[in-house]
PDB file of N, CA and C in Angstrom:
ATOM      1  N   UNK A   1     118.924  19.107  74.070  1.00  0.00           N
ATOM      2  CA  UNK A   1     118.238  20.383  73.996  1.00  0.00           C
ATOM      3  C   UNK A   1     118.868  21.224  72.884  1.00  0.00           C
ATOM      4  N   UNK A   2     118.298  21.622  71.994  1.00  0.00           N
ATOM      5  CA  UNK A   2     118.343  22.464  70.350  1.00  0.00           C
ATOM      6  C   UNK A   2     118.297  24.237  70.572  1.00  0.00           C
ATOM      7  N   UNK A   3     118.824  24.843  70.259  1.00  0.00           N
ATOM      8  CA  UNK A   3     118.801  26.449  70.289  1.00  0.00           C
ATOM      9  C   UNK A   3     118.214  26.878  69.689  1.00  0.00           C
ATOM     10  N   UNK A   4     117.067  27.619  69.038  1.00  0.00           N
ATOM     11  CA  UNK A   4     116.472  27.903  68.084  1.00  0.00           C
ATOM     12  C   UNK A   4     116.880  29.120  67.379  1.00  0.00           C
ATOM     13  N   UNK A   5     117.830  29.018  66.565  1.00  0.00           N
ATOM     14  CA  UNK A   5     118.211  30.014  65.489  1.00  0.00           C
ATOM     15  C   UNK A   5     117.543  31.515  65.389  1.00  0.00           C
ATOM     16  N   UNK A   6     115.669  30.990  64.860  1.00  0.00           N
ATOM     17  CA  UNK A   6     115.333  32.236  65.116  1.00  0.00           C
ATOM     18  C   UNK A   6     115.198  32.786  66.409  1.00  0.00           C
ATOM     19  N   UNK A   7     115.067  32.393  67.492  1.00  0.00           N
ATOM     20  CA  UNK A   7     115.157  33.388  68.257  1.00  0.00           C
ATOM     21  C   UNK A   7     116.428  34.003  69.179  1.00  0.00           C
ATOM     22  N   UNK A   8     117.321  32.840  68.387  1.00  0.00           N
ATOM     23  CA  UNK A   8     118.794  33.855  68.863  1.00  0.00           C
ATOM     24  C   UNK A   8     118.948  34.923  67.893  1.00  0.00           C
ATOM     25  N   UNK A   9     118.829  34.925  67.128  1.00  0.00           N
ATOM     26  CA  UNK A   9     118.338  36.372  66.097  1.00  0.00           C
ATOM     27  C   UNK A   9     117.986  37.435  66.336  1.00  0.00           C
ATOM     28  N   UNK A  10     116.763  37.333  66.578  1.00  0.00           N
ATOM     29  CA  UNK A  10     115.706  38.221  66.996  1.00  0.00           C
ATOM     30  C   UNK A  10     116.271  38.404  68.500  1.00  0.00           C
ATOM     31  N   UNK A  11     116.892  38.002  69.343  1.00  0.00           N
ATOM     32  CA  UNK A  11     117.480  38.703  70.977  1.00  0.00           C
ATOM     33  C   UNK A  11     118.474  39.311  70.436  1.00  0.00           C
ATOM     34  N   UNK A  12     119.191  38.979  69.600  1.00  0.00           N
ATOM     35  CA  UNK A  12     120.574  39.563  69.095  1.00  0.00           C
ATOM     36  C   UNK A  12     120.636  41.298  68.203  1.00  0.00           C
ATOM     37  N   UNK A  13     119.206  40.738  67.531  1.00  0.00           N
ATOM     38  CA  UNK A  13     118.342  42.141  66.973  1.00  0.00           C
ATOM     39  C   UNK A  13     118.098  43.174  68.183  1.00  0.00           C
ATOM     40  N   UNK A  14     117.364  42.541  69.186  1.00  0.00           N
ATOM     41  CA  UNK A  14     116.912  43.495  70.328  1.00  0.00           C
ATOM     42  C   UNK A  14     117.778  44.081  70.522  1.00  0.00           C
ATOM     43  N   UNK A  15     119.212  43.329  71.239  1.00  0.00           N
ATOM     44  CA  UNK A  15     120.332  44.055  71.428  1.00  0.00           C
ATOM     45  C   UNK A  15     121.058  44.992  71.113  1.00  0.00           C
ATOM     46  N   UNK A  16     121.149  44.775  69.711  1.00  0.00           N
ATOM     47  CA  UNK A  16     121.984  45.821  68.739  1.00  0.00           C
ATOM     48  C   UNK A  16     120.831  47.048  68.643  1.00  0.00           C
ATOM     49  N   UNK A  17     119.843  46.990  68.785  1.00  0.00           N
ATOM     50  CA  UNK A  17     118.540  48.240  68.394  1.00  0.00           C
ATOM     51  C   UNK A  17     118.634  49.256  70.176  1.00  0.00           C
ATOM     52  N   UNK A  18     118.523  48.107  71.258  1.00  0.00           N
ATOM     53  CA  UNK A  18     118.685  49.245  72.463  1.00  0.00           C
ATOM     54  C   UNK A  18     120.159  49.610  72.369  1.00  0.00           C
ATOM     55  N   UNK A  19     121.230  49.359  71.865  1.00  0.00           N
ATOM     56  CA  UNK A  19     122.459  49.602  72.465  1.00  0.00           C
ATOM     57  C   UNK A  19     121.970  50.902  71.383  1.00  0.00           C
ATOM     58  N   UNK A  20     121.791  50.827  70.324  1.00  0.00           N
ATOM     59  CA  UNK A  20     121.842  52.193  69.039  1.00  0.00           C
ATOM     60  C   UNK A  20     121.287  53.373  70.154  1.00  0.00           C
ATOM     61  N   UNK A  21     119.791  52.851  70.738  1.00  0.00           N
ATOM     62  CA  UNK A  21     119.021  53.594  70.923  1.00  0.00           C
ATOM     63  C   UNK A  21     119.972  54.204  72.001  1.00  0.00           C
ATOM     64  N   UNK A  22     120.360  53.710  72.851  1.00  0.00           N
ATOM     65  CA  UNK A  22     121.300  54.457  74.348  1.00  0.00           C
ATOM     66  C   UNK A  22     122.070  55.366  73.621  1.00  0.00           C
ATOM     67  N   UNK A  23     122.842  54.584  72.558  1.00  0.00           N
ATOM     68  CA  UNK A  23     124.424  55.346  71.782  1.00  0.00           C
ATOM     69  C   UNK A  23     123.347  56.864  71.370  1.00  0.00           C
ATOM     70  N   UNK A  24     122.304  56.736  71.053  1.00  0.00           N
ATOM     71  CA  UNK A  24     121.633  58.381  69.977  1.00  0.00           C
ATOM     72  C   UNK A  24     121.630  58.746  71.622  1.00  0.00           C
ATOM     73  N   UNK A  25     121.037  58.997  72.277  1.00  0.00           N
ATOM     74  CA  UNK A  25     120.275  59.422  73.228  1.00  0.00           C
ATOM     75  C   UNK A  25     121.669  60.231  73.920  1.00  0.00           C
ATOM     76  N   UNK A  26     122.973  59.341  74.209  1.00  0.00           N
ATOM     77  CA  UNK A  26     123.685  59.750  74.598  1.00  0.00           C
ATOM     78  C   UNK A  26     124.411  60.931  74.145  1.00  0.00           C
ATOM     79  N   UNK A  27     124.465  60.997  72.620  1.00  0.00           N
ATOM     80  CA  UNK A  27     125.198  61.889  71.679  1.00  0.00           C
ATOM     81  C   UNK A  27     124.081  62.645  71.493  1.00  0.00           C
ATOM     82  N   UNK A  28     122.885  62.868  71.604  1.00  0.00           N
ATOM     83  CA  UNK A  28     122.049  64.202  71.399  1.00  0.00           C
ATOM     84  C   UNK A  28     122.102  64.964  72.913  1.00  0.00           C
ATOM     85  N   UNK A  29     122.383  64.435  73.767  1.00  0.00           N
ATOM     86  CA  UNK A  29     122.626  65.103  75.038  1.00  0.00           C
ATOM     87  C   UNK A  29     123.822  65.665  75.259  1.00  0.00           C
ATOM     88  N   UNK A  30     124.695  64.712  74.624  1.00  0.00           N
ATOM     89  CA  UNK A  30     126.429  66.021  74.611  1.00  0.00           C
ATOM     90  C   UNK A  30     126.477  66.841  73.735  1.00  0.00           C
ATOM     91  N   UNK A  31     125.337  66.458  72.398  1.00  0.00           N
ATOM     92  CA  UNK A  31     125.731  67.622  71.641  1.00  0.00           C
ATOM     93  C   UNK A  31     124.592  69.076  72.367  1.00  0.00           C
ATOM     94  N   UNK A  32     123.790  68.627  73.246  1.00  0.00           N
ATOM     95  CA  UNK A  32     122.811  69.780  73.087  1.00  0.00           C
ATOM     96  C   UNK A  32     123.556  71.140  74.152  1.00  0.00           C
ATOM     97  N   UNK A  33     124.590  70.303  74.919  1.00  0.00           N
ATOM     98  CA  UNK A  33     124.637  71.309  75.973  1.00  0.00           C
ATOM     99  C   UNK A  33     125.760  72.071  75.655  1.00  0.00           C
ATOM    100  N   UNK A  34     126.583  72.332  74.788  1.00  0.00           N
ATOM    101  CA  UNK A  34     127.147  73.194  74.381  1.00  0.00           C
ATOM    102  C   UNK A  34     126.800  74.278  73.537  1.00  0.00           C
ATOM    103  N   UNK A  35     125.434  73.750  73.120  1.00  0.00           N
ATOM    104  CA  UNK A  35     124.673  75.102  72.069  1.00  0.00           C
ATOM    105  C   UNK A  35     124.256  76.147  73.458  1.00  0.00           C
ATOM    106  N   UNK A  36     123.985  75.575  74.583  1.00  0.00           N
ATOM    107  CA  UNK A  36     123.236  76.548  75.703  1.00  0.00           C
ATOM    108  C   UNK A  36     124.257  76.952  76.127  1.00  0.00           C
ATOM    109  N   UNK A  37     125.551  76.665  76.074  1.00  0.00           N
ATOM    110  CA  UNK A  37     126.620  77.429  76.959  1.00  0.00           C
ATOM    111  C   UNK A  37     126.595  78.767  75.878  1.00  0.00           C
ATOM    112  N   UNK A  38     126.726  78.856  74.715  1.00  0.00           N
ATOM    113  CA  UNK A  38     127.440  79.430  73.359  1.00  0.00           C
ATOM    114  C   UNK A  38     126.237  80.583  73.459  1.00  0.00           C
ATOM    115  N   UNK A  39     125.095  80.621  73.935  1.00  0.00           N
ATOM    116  CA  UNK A  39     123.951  81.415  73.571  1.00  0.00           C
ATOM    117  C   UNK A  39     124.131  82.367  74.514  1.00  0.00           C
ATOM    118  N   UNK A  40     124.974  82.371  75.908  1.00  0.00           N
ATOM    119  CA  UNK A  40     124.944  82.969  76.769  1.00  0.00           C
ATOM    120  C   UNK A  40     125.909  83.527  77.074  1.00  0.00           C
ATOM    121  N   UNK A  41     126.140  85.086  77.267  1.00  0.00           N
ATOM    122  CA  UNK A  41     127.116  85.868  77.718  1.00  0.00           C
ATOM    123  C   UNK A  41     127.364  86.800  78.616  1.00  0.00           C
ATOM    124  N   UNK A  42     128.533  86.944  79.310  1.00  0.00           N
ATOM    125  CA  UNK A  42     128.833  87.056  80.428  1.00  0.00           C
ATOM    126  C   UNK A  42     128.920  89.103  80.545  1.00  0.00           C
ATOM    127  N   UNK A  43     127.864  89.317  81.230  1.00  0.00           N
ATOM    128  CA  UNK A  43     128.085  90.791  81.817  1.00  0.00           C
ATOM    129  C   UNK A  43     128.700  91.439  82.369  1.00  0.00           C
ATOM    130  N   UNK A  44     128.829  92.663  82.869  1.00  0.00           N
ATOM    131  CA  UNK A  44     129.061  93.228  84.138  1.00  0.00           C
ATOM    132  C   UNK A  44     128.467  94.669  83.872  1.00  0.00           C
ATOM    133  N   UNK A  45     127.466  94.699  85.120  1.00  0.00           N
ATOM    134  CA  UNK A  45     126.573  96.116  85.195  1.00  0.00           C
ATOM    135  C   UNK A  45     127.591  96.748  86.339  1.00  0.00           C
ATOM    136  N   UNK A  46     127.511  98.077  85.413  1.00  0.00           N
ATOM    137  CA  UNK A  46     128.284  99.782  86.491  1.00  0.00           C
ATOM    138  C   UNK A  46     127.634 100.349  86.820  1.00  0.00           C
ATOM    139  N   UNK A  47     127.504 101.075  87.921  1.00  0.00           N
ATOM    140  CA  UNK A  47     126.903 101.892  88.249  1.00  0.00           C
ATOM    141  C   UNK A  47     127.948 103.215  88.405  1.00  0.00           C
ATOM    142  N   UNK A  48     126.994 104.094  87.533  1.00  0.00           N
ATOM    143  CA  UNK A  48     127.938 105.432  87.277  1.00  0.00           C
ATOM    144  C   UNK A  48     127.024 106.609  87.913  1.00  0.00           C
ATOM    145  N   UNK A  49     127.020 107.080  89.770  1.00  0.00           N
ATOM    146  CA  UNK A  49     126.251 107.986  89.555  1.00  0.00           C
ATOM    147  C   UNK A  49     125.254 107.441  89.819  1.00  0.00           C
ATOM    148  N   UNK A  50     123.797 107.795  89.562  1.00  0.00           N
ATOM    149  CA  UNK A  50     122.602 107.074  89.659  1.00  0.00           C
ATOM    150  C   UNK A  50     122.221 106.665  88.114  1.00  0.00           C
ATOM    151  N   UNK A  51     122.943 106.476  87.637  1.00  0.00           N
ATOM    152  CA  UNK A  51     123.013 105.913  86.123  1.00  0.00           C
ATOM    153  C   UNK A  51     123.652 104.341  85.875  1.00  0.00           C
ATOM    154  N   UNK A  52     122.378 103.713  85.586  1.00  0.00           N
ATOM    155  CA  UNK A  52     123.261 101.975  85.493  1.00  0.00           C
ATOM    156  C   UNK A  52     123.593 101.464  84.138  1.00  0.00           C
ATOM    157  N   UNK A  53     124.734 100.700  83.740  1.00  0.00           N
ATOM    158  CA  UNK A  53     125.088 100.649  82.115  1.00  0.00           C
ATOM    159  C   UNK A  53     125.316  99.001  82.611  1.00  0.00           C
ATOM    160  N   UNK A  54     125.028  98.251  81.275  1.00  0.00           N
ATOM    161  CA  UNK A  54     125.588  97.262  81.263  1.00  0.00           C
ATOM    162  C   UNK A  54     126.603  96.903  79.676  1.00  0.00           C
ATOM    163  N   UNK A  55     127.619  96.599  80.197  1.00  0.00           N
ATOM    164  CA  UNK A  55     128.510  96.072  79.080  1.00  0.00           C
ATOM    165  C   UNK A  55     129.295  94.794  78.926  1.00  0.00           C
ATOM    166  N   UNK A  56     129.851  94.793  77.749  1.00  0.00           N
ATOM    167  CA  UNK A  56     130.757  92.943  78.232  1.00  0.00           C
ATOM    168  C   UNK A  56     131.683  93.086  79.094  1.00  0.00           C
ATOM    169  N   UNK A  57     131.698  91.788  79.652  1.00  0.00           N
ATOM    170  CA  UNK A  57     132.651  91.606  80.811  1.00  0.00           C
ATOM    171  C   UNK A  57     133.853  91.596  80.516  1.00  0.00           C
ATOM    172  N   UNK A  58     135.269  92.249  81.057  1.00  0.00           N
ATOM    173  CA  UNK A  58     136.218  92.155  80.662  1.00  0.00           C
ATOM    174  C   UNK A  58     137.078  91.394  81.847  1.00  0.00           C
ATOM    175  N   UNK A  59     138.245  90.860  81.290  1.00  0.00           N
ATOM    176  CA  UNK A  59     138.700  89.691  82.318  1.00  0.00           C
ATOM    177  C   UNK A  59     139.199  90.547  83.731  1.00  0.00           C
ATOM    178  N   UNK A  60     139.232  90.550  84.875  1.00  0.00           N
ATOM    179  CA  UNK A  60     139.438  91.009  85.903  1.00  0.00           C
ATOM    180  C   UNK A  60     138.615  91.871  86.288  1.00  0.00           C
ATOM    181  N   UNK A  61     137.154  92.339  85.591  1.00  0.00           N
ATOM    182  CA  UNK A  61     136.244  92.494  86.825  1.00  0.00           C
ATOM    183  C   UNK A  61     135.844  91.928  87.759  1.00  0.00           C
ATOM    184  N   UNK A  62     135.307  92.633  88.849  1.00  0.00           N
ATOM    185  CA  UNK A  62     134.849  91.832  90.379  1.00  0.00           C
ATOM    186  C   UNK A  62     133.892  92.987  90.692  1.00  0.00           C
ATOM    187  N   UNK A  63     133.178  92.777  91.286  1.00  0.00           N
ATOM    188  CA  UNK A  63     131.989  93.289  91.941  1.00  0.00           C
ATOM    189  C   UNK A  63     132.861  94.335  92.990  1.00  0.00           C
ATOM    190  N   UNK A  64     132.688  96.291  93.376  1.00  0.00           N
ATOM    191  CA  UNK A  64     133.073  97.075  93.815  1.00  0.00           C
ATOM    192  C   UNK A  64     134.758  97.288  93.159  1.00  0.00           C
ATOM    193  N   UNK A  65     134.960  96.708  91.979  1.00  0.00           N
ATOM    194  CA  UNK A  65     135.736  97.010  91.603  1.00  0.00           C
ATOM    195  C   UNK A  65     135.758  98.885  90.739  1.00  0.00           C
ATOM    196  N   UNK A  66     136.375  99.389  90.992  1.00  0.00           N
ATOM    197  CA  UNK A  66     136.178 100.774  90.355  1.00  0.00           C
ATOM    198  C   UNK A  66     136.829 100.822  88.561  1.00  0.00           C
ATOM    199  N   UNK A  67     136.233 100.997  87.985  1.00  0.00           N
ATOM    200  CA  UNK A  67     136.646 100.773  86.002  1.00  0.00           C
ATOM    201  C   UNK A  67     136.942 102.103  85.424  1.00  0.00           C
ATOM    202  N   UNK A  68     137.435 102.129  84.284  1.00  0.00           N
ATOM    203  CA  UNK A  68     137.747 103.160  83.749  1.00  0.00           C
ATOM    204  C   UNK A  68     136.556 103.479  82.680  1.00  0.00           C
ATOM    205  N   UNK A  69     135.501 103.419  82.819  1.00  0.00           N
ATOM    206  CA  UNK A  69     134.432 104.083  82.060  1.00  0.00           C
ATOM    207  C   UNK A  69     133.800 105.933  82.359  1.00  0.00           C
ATOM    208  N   UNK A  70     133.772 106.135  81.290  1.00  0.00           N
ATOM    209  CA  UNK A  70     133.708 107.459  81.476  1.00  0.00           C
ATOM    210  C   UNK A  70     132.196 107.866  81.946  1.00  0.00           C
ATOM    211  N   UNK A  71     132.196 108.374  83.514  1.00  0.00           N
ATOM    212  CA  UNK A  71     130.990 109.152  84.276  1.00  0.00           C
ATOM    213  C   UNK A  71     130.904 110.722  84.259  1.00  0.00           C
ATOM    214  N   UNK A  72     129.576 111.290  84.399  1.00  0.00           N
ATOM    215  CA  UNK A  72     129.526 112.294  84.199  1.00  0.00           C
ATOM    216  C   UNK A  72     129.582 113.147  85.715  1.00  0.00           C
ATOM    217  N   UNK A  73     129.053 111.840  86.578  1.00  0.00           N
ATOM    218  CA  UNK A  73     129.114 111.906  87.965  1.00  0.00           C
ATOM    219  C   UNK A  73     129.752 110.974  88.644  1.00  0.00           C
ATOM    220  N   UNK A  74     130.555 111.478  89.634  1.00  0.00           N
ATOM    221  CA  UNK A  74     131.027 110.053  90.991  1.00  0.00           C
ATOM    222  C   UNK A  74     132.005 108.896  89.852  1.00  0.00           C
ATOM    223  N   UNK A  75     132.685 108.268  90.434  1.00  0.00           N
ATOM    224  CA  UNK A  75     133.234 106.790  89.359  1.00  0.00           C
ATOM    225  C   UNK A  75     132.530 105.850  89.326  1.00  0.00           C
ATOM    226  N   UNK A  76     132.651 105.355  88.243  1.00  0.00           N
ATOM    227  CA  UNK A  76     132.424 104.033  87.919  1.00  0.00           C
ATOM    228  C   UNK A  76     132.418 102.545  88.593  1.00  0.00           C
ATOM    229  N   UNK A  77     131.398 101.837  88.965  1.00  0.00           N
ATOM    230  CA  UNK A  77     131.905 100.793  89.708  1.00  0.00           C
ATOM    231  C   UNK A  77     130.989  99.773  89.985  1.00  0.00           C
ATOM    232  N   UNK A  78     131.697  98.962  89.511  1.00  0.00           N
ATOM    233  CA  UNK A  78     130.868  97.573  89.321  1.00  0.00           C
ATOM    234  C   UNK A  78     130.229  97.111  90.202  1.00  0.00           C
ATOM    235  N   UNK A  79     128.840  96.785  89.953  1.00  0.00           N
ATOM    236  CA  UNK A  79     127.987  96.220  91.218  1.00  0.00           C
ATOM    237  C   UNK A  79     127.165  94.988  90.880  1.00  0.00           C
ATOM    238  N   UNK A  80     127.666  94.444  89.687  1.00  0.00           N
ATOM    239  CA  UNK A  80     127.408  92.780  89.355  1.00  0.00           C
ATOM    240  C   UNK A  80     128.295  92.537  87.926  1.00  0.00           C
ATOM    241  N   UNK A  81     127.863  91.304  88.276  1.00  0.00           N
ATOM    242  CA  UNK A  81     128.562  90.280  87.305  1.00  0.00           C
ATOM    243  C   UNK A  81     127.531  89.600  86.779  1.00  0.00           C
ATOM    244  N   UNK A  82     127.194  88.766  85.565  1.00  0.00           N
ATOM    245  CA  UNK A  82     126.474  87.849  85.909  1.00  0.00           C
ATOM    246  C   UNK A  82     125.959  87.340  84.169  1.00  0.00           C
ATOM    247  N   UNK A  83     125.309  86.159  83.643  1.00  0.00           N
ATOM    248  CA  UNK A  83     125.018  85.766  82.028  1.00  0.00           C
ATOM    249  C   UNK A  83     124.343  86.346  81.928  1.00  0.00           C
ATOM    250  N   UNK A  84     123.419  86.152  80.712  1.00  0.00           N
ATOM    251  CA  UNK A  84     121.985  86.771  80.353  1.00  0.00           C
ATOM    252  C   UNK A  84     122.157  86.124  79.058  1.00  0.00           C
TER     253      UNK A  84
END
């Protein structure tokens, strides 16, 4: 029984073309999900008063935490967190 050249070729072709195809597929999916982290940034809305502000989050806010932002009424105090 004889092997036929061309078609160990041509399986060997197949091979190397799905492995490429997995290898892209794989590397357009790790590269995509770090562009969606990078687009998104992290809040925290105050409520000052009946007046609501939102600004960037600074490290050690927490939700009913009281901040040093300047109110015209009552203090300042955080009532979310959250991306956008």
């Amino acid at each position: 029984m004889s092997v036929d050249p061309y078609a160990v070729f041509v399986m060997g072709l197949a091979l190397v073309l799905l492995s490429l195809l997995v290898l892209h597929s794989a590397m357009w999916k790790r590269g995509e999900h770090p562009r969606t982290q990078q687009a998104q940034r992290l809040v925290t809305v105050v409520q000052c008063g009946k007046d609501i502000r939102i600004r960037n989050y600074v490290e050690g806010d927490y939700v009913g935490k009281t901040v040093s932002d300047e109110c015209e009424e009552g203090s300042p105090v955080v009532i979310g967190i959250y991306r956008e």
